[in-house]
Protein backbone atom coordinates (compact mmCIF):
# COMPACT_ATOMS: atom_id res chain seq x y z
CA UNK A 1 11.06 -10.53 -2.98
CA UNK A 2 9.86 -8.80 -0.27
CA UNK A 3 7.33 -10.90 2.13
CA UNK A 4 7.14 -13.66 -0.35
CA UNK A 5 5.50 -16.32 1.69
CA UNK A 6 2.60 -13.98 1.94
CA UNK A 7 2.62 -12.53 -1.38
CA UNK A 8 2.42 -16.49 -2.35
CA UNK A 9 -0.34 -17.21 -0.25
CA UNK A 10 -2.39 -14.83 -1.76
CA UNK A 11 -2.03 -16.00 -5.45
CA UNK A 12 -2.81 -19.96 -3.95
CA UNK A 13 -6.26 -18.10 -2.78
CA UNK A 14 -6.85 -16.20 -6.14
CA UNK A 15 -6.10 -18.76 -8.22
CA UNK A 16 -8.27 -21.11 -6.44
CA UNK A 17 -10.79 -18.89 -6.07
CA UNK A 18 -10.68 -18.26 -10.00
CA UNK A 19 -10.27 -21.05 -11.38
CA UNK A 20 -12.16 -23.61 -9.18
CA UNK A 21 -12.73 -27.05 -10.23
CA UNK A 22 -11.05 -25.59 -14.10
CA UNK A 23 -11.03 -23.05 -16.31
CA UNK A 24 -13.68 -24.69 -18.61
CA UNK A 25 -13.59 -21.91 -21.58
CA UNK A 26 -9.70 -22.53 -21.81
CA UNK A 27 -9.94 -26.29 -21.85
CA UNK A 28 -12.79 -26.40 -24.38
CA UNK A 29 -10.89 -23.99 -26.94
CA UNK A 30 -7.12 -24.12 -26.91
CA UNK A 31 -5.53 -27.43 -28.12
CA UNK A 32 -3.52 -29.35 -25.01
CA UNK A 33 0.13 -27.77 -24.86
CA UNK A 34 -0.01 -25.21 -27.25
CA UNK A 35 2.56 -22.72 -27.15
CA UNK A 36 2.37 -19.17 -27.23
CA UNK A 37 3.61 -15.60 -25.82
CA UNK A 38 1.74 -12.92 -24.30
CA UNK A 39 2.76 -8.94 -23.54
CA UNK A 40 1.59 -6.74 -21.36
CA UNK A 41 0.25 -3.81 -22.67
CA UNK A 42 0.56 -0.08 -20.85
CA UNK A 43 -2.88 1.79 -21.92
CA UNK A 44 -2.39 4.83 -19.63
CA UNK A 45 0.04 6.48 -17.89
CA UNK A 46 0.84 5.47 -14.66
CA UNK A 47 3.84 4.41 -12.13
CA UNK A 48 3.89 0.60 -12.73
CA UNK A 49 4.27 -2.27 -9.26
CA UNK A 50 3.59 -5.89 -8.92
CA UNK A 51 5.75 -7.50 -12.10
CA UNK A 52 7.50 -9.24 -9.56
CA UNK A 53 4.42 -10.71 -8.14
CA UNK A 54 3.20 -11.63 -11.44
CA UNK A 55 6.14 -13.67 -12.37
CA UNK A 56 5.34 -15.15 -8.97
CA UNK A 57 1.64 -15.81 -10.34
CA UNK A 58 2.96 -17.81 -13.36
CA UNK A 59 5.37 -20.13 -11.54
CA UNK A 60 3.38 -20.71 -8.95
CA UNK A 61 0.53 -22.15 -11.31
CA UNK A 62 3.14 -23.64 -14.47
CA UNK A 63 6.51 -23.37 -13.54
CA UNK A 64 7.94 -24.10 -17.01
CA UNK A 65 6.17 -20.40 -18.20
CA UNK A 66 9.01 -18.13 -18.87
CA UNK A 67 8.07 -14.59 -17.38
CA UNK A 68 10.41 -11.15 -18.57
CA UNK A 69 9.96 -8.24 -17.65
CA UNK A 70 11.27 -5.27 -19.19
CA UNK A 71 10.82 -2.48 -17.16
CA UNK A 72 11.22 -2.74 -13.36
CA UNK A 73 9.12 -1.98 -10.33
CA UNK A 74 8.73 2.04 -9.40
CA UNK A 75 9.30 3.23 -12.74
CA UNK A 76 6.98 5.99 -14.77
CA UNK A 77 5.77 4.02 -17.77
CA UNK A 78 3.62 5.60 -20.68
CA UNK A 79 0.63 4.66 -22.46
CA UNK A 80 1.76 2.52 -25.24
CA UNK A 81 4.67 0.61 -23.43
CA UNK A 82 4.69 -3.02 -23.19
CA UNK A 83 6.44 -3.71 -20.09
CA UNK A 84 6.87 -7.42 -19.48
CA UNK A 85 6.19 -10.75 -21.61
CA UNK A 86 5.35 -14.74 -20.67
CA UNK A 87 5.69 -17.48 -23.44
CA UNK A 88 5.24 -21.24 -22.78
CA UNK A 89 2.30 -22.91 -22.89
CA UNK A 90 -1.15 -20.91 -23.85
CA UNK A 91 -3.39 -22.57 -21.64
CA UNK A 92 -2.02 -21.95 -18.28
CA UNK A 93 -1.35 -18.31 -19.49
CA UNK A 94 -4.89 -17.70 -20.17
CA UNK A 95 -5.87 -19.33 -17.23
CA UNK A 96 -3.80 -16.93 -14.91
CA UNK A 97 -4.46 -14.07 -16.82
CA UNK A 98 -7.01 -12.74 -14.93
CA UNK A 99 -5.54 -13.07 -11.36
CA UNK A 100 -1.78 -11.69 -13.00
CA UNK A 101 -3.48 -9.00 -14.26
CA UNK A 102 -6.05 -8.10 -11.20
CA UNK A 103 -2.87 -7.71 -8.79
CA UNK A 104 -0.87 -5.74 -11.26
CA UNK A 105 -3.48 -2.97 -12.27
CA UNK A 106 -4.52 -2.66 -8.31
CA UNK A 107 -0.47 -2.24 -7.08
CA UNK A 108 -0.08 0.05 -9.90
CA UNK A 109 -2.73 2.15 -9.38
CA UNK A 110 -2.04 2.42 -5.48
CA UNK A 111 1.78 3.11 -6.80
CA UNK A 112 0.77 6.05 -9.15
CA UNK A 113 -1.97 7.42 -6.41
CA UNK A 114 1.41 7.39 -3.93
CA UNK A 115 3.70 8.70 -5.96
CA UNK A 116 1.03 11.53 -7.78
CA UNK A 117 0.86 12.42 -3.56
CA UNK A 118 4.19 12.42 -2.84
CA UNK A 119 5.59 14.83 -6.04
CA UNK A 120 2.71 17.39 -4.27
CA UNK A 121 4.86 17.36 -1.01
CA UNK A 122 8.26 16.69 -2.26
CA UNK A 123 9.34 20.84 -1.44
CA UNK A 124 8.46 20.29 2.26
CA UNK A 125 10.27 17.89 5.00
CA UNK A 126 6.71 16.11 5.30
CA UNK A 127 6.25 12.24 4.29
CA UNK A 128 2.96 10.41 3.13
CA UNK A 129 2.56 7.41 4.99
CA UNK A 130 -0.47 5.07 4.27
CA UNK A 131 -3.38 3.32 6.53
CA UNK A 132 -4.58 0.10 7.89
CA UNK A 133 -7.44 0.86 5.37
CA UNK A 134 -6.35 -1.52 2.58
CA UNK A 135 -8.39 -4.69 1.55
CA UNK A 136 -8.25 -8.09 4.23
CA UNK A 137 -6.19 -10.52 3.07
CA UNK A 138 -4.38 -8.14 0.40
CA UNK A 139 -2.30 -6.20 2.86
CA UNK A 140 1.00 -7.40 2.23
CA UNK A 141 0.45 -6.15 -1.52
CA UNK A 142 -1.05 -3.36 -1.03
CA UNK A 143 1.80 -1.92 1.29
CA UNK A 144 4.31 -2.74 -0.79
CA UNK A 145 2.59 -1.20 -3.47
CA UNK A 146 2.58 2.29 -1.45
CA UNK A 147 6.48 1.76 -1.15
CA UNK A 148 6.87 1.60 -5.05
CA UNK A 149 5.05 4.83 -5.42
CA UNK A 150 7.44 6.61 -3.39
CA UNK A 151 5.92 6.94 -0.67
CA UNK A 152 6.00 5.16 3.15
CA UNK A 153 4.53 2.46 5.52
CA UNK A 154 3.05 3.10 8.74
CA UNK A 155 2.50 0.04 10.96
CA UNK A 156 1.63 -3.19 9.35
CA UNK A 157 -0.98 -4.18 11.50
CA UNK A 158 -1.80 -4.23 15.07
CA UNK A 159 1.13 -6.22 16.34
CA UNK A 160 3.90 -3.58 15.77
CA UNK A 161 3.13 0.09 17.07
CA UNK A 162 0.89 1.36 19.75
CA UNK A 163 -1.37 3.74 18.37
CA UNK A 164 -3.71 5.08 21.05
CA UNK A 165 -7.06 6.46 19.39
CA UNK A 166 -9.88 7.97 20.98
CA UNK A 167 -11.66 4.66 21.88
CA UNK A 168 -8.47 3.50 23.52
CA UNK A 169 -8.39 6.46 25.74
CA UNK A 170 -12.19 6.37 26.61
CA UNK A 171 -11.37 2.98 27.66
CA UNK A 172 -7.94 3.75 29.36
CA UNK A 173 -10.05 7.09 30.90
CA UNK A 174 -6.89 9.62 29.92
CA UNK A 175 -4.18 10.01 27.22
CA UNK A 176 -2.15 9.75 30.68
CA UNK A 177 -3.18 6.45 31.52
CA UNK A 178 -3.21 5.05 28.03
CA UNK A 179 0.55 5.93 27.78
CA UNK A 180 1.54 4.86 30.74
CA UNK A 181 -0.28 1.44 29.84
CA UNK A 182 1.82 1.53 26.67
CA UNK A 183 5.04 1.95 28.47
CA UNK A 184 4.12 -0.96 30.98
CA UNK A 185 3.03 -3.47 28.32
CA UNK A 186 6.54 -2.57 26.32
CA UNK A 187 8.63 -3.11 29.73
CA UNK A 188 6.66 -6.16 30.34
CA UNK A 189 6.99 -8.04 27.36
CA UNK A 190 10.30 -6.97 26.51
CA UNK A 191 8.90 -4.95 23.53
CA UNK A 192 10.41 -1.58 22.39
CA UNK A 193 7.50 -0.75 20.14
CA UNK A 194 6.47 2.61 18.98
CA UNK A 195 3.81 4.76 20.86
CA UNK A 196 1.61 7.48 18.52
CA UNK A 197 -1.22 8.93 20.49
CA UNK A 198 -4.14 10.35 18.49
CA UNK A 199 -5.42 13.48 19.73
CA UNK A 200 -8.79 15.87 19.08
CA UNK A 201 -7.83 18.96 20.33
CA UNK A 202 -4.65 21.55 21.38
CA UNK A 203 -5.73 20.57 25.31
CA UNK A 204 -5.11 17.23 24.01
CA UNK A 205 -1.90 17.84 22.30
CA UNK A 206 -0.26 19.76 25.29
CA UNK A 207 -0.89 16.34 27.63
CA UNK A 208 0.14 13.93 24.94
CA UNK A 209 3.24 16.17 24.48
CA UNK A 210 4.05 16.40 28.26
CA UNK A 211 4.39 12.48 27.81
CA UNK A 212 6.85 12.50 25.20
CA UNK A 213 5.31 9.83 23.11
CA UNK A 214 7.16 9.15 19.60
CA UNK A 215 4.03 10.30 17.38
CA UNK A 216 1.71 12.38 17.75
CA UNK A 217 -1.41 12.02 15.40
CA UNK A 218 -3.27 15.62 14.59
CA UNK A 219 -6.98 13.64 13.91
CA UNK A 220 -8.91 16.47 11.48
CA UNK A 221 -7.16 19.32 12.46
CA UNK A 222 -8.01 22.57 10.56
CA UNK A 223 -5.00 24.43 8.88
CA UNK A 224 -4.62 26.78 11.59
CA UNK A 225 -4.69 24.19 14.11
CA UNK A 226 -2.13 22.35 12.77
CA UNK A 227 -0.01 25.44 12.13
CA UNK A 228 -0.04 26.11 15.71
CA UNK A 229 0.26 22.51 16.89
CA UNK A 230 3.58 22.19 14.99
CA UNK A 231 4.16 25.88 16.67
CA UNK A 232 3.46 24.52 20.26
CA UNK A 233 5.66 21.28 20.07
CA UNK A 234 8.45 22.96 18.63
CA UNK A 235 10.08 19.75 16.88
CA UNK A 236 10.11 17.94 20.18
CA UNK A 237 7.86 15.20 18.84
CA UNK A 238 7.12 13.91 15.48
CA UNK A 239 3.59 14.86 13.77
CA UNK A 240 1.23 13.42 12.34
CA UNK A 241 -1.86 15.37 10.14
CA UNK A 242 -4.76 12.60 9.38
CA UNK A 243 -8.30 12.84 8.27
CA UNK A 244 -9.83 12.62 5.05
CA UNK A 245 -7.38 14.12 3.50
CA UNK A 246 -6.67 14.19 -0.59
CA UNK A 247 -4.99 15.11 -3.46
CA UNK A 248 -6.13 18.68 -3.21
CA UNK A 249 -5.76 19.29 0.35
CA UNK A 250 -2.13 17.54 0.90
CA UNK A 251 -0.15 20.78 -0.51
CA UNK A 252 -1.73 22.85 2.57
CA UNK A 253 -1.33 20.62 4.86
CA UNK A 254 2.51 19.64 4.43
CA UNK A 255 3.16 23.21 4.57
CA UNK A 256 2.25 23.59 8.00
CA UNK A 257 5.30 21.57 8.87
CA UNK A 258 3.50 18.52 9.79
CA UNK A 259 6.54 15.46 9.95
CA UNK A 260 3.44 12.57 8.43
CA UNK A 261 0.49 12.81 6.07
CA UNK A 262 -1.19 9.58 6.71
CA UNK A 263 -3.93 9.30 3.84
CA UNK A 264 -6.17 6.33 3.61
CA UNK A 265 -7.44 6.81 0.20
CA UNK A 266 -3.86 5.63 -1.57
CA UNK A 267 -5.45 1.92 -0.97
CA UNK A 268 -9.14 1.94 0.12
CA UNK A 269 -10.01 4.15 -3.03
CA UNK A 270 -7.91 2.27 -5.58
CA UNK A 271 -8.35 3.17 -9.14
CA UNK A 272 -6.80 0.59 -10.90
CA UNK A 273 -3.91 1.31 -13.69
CA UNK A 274 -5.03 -0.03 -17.15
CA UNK A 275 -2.84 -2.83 -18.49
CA UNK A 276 -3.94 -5.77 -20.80
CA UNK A 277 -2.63 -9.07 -21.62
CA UNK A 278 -2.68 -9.97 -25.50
CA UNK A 279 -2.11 -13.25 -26.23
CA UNK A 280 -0.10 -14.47 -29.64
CA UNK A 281 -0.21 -18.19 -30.68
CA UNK A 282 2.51 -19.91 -32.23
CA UNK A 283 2.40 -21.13 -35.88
């Protein structure tokens, strides 16, 4: 699995964080070793991501829980559906159930909110990208969420693109310098990393242009403006339309011929896919 190390890192914390010095309701009811098998129950519609990091949640806490899944990452499941089972021992399935079934319902609904984006775009060349805007410590999951819902990454943190925003260039005094600065730090540290400059205005497109940086980010451009930014740099430059855009205004937009929708919202405004657990004891 993709960035595994991190992915486990994050179930140590929520399980700790959970379950603290014991799950006390678990250990006063259910009878030591007690078998059992749970399902996971489907109860809406939805795009469905993170079975592979809940089989990753039950090993990490019991490894003798067997975890099958019957459906895989990406796909459209229905309300109804019971996508993926665990049997073994009842008490370390109720204890996990909570932090199994927190990371599931939040990757699937960032998977269906991507992918519900992504089928409004599909008939133009334009792809939705996501944000730094996801939750701290939940990155990893959150972006490879995104990826199961069809549509794409943009950087994965600070470390690994140059994205010059307005604060950057008030600090660098020009678009000009803030390139340059760019290209100097890549030369100097042996780096080859991206540059996307963020600009305000069509004055501010035509100098960013003039630099041939790989990206150029259109920051709450109206439809007209965007229509003529994509008619001023002519394909010489990828584009990028960003700002507060959503599921009504993404049609519009990818019309204009933009090359990236970047759109926050697919993980700071998570609504979380509905999926239970229901637990059945053995006789």
């Amino acid at each position: 699995m993709k960035y595994q190390n991190e992915i486990d890192q994050i179930i140590k914390t929520a399980l700790i964080e959970d379950i603290g010095d014991g799950d006390i309701t678990t250990l006063a009811t259910v009878t030591f070793n007690k078998k059992g098998i749970a399902e996971f129950l489907v109860k809406e519609d939805g795009i469905i991501a993170g079975l592979e990091v809940v089989e990753r949640v039950f090993k990490l806490y019991d490894s003798e829980l067997q975890f099958r899944k019957y459906v895989d990452d990406g796909l459209n499941v229905k309300k109804g559906d019971i996508i993926a089972g665990v049997s073994g021992n009842s008490a370390s399935i109720l204890t996990t159930e909570r932090t199994a079934l927190n990371l599931l319902q939040r990757m699937s609904g960032i998977a269906t909110s991507a992918f519900n984006l992504a089928e409004k775009v599909k008939h133009t060349k334009a792809q939705v990208i996501d944000t730094r805007k996801t939750i701290p410590g939940l990155r990893v999951i959150d972006k490879l969420a995104v990826t199961y819902g069809a549509c794409k990454n943009h950087r994965m943190g600070l470390y690994d693109m140059f994205l010059i925003k307005d604060n950057h260039i008030a600090a660098a005094g020009s678009i000009t310098a803030a390139v340059e600065s760019c290209r100097k730090f890549n030369k100097d540290k042996g780096l080859n990393a991206k540059i996307e400059v963020e600009v305000a205005t069509l004055e501010q497109l035509r100098e960013a242009l003039s630099l041939s940086p790989d990206i150029i980010m259109l920051d709450n451009f109206s439809i007209d403006r965007m229509i003529k930014a994509v008619e001023i740099v002519n394909g010489a430059v990828k584009l990028e339309a960003s700002g507060n855009i959503n599921f009504n205004t993404i049609r519009s937009i990818a019309e204009t011929g933009v090359d990236y929708i970047s759109v926050g919202a697919i993980t700071h405004s998570v609504k979380a896919l509905d999926v239970s657990l229901n637990l059945h004891m053995d006789s």
